[in-house]
Protein backbone atom coordinates (compact mmCIF):
# COMPACT_ATOMS: atom_id res chain seq x y z
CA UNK A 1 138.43 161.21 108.50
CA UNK A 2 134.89 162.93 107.90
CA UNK A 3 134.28 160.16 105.37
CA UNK A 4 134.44 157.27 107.93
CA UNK A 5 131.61 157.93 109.95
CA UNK A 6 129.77 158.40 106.54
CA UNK A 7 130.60 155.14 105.73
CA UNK A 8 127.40 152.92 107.19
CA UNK A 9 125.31 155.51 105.88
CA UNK A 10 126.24 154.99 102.65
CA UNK A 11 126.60 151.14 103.09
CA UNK A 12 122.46 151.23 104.17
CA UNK A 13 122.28 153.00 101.55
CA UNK A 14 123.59 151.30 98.73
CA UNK A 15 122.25 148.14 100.29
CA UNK A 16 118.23 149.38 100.02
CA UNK A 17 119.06 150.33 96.65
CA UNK A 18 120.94 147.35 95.16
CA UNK A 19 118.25 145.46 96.58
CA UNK A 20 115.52 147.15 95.26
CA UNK A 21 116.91 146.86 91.65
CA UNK A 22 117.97 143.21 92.21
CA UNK A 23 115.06 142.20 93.13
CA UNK A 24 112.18 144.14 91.18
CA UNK A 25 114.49 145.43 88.13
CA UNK A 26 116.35 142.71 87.40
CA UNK A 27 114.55 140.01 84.68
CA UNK A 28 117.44 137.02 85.17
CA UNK A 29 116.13 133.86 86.09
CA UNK A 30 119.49 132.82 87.68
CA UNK A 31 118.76 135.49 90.33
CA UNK A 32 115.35 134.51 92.02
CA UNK A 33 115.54 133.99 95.34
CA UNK A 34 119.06 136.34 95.67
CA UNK A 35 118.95 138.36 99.01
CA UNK A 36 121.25 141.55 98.97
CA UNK A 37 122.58 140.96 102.87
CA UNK A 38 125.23 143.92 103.57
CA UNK A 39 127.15 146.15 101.68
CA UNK A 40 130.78 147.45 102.90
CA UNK A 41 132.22 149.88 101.42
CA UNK A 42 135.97 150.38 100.83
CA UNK A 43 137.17 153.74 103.53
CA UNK A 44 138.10 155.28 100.38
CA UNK A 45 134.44 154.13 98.25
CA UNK A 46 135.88 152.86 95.19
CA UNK A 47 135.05 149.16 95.47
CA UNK A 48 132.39 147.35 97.39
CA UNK A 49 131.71 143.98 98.81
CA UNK A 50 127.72 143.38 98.00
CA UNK A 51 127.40 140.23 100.04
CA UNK A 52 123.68 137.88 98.96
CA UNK A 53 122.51 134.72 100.58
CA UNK A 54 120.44 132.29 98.78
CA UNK A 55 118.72 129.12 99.85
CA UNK A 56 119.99 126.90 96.89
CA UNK A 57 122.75 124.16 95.81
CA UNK A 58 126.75 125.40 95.05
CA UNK A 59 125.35 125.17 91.57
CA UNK A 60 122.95 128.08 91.78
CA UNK A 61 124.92 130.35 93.87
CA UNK A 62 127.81 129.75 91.15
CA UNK A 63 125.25 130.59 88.77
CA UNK A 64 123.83 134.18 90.35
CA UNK A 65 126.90 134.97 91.15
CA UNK A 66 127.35 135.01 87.61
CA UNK A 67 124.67 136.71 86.78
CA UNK A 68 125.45 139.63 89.46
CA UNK A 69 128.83 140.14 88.06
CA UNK A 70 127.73 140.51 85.04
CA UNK A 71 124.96 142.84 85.45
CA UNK A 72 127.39 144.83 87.77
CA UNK A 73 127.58 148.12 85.10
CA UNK A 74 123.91 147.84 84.81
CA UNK A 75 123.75 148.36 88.92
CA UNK A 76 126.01 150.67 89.00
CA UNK A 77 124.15 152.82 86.30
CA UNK A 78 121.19 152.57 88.17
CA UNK A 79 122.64 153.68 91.13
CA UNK A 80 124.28 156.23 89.93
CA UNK A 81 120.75 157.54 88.40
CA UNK A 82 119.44 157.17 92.15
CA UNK A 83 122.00 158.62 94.06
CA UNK A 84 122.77 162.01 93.45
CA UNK A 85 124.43 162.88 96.35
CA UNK A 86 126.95 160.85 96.23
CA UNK A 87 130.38 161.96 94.27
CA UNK A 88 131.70 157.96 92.88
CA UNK A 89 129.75 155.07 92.82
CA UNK A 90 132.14 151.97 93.46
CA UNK A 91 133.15 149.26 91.47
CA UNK A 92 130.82 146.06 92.99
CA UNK A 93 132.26 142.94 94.04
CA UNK A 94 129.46 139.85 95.16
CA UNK A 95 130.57 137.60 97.29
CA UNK A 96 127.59 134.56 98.66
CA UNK A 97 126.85 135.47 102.43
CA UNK A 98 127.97 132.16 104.34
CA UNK A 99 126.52 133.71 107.91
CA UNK A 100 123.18 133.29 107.15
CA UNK A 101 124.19 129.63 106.28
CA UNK A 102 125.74 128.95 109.41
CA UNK A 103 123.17 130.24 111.44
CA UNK A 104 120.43 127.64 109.85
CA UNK A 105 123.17 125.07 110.58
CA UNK A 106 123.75 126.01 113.98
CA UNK A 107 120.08 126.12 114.50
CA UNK A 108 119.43 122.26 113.22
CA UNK A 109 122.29 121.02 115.56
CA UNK A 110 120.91 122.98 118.81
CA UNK A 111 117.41 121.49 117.38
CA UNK A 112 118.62 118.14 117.35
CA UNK A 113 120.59 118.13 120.44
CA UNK A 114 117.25 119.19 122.06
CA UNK A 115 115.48 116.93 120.93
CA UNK A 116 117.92 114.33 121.87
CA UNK A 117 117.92 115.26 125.30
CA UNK A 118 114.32 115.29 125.31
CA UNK A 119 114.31 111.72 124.14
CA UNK A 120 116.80 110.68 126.97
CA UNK A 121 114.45 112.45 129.39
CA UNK A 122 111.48 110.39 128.35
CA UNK A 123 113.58 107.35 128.36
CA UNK A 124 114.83 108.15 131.74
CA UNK A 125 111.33 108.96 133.11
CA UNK A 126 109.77 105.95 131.52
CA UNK A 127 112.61 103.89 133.39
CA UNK A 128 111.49 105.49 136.31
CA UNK A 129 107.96 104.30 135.55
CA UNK A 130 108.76 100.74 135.11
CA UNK A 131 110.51 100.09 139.20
């Protein structure tokens, strides 16, 4: 029970430093442009989802995730070296970050359905106009 409210600690923390070594240790080409987004933490800390977002085709997500798995024991050494205080660093899992994704989608549809109705305003006003 003490270790659950320990938990998003230790998720902020692994997320600052998986993202630090992603993005300024790491020297693969397929992983420009990754975004570490949120870390969760199995209750018990031996695995971990490491969720990333990317603005690229299926092709290059395919491709860093990849790359992250198989630079996972390289991570995980490096966090271990960073993080002293904690007792088991856990096994990392990536997984792309659709939210992000359907949040910019979400956005273009309320963008265009504004500017739609903006349109039929105009339209409406410049019938107005004309009588």
């Amino acid at each position: 029970m003490a270790q659950n409210h320990r938990l998003p600690m230790m998720a902020r923390e692994f997320l600052r430093e998986i993202a630090k070594i992603v993005n300024f240790e790491m020297q693969d080409p397929r992983m420009k442009m990754v975004t570490i987004t949120k870390v969760e933490p199995a209750p018990d800390v031996k695995t971990a989802k490491v969720y990333f977002s990317m603005i690229a085709d299926e092709k290059a997500r395919a491709e860093a995730v990849r790359a992250l798995q198989d630079a996972r024991n390289f991570i995980r050494a490096q966090l271990r070296a960073r993080m002293k205080s904690v007792r088991y660093i856990p096994e990392l899992m990536f997984k792309f970050d659709q939210s992000i994704e359907g949040s910019i989608r979400i956005s273009k549809l309320i963008d265009k359905v504004a500017a739609e109705r903006e349109e039929a305003e105009a339209a409406r006003k410049e019938g107005e106009k004309v009588e």
